[in-house]
N, C-alpha and C. Protein backbone atom coordinates (compact mmCIF):
# COMPACT_ATOMS: atom_id res chain seq x y z
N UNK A 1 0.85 -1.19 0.00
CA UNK A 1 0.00 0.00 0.00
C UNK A 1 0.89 1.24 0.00
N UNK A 2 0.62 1.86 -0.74
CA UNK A 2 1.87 3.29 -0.91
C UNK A 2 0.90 4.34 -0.03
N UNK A 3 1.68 5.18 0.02
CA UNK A 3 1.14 6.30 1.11
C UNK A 3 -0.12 6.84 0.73
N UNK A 4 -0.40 7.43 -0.74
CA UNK A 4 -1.45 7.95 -0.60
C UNK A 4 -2.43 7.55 -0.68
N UNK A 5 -2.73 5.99 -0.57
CA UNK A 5 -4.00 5.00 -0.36
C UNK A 5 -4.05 4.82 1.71
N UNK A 6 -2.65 4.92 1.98
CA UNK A 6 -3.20 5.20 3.56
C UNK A 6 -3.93 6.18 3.79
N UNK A 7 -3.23 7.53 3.24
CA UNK A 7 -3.74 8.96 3.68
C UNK A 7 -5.01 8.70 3.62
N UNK A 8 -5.81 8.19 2.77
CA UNK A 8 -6.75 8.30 2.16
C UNK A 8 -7.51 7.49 3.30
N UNK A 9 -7.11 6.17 3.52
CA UNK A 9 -7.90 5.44 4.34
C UNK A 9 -8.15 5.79 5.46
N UNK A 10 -7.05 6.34 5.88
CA UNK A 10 -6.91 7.01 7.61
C UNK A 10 -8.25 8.20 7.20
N UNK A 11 -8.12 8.94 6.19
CA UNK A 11 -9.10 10.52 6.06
C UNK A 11 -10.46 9.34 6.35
N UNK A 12 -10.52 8.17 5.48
CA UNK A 12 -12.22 8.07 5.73
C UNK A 12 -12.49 7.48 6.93
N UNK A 13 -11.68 6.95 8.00
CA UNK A 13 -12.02 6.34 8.61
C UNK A 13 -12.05 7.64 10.02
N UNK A 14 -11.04 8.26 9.96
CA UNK A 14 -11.22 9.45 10.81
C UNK A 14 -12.76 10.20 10.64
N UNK A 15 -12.89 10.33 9.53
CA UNK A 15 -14.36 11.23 8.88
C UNK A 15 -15.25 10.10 9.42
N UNK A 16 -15.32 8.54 9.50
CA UNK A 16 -16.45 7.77 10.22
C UNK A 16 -16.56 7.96 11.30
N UNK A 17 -15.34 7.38 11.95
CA UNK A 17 -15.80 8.03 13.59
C UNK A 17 -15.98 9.08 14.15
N UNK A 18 -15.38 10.04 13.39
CA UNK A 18 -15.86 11.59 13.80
C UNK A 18 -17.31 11.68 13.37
N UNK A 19 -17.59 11.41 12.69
CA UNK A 19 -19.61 11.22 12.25
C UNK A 19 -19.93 10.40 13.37
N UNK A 20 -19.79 9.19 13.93
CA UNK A 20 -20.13 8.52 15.03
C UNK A 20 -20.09 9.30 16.50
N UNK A 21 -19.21 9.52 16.60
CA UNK A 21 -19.28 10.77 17.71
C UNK A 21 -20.21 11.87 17.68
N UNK A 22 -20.67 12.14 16.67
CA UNK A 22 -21.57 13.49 16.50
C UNK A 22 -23.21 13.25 16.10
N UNK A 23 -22.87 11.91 16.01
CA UNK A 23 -24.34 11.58 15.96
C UNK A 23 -24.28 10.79 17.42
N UNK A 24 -23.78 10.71 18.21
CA UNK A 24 -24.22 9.93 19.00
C UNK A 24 -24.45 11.30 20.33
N UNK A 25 -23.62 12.54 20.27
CA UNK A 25 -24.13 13.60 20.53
C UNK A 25 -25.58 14.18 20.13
N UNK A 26 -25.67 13.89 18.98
CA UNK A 26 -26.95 14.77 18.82
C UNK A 26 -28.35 13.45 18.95
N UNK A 27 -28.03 12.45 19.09
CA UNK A 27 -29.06 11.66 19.51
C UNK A 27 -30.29 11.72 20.10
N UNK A 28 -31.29 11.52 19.86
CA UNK A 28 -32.22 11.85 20.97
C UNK A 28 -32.53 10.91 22.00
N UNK A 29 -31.35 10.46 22.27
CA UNK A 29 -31.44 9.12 23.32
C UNK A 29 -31.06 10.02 24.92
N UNK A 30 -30.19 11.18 24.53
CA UNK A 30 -29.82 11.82 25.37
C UNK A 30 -30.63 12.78 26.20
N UNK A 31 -32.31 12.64 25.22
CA UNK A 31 -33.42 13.44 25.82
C UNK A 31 -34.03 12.43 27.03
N UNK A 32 -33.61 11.20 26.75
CA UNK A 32 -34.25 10.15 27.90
C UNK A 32 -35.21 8.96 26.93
N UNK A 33 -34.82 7.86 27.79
CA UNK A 33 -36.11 6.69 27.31
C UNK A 33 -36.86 6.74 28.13
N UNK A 34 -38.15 6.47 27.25
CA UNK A 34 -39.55 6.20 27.54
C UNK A 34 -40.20 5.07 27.16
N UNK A 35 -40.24 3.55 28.24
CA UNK A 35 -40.79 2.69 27.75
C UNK A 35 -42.37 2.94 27.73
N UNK A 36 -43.35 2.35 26.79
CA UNK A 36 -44.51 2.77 27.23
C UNK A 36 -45.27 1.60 25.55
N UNK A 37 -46.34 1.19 26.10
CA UNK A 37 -46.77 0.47 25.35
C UNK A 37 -47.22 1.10 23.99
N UNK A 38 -47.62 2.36 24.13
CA UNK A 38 -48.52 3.14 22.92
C UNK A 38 -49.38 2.59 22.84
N UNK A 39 -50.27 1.95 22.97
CA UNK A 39 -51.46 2.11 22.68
C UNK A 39 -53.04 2.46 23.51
N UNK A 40 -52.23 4.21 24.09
CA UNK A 40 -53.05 5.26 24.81
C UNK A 40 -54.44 5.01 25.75
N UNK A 41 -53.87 3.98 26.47
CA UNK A 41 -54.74 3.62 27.82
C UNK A 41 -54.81 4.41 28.36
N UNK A 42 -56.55 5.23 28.81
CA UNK A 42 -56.54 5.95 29.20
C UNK A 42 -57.91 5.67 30.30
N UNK A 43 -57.78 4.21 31.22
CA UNK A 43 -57.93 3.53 32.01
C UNK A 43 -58.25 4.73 33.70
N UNK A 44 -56.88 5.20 33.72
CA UNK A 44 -56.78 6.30 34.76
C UNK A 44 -57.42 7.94 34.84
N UNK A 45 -57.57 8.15 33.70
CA UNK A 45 -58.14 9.13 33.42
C UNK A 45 -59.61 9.11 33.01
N UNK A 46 -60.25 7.82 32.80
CA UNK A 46 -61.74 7.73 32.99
C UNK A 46 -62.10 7.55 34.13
N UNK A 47 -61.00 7.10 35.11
CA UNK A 47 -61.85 6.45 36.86
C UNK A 47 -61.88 8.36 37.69
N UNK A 48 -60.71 9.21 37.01
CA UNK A 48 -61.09 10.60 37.63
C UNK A 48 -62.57 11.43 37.06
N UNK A 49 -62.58 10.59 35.63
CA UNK A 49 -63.77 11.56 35.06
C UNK A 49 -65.37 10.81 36.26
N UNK A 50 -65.39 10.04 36.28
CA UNK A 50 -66.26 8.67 36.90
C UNK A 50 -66.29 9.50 38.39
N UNK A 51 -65.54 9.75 38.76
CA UNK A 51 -65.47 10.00 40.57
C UNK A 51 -65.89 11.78 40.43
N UNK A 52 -65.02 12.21 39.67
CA UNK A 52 -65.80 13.83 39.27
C UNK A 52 -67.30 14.22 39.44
């Protein structure tokens, strides 16, 4: 491998993990998980309307 097929390899692989790092910054994992079933049981909020 002559040098300027390293240069080259080192540039893309630097440019991957530097993208990996910056997406793993801007993630929205960092806003928090929320397990939750989705499908909007709203079980608790009819027993307040009921007692109202």
């Amino acid at each position: 491998m002559n040098t300027e097929k390293k240069e080259k390899l080192l540039l893309a692989l630097a440019c991957f993990f530097a993208g990996m790092v910056v997406g793993f910054y801007s993630a929205p994992i960092k806003k928090g998980i929320s397990v939750t079933c989705g499908n909007n049981n709203t079980i608790e909020k009819e027993k307040k309307r009921r007692e109202a």
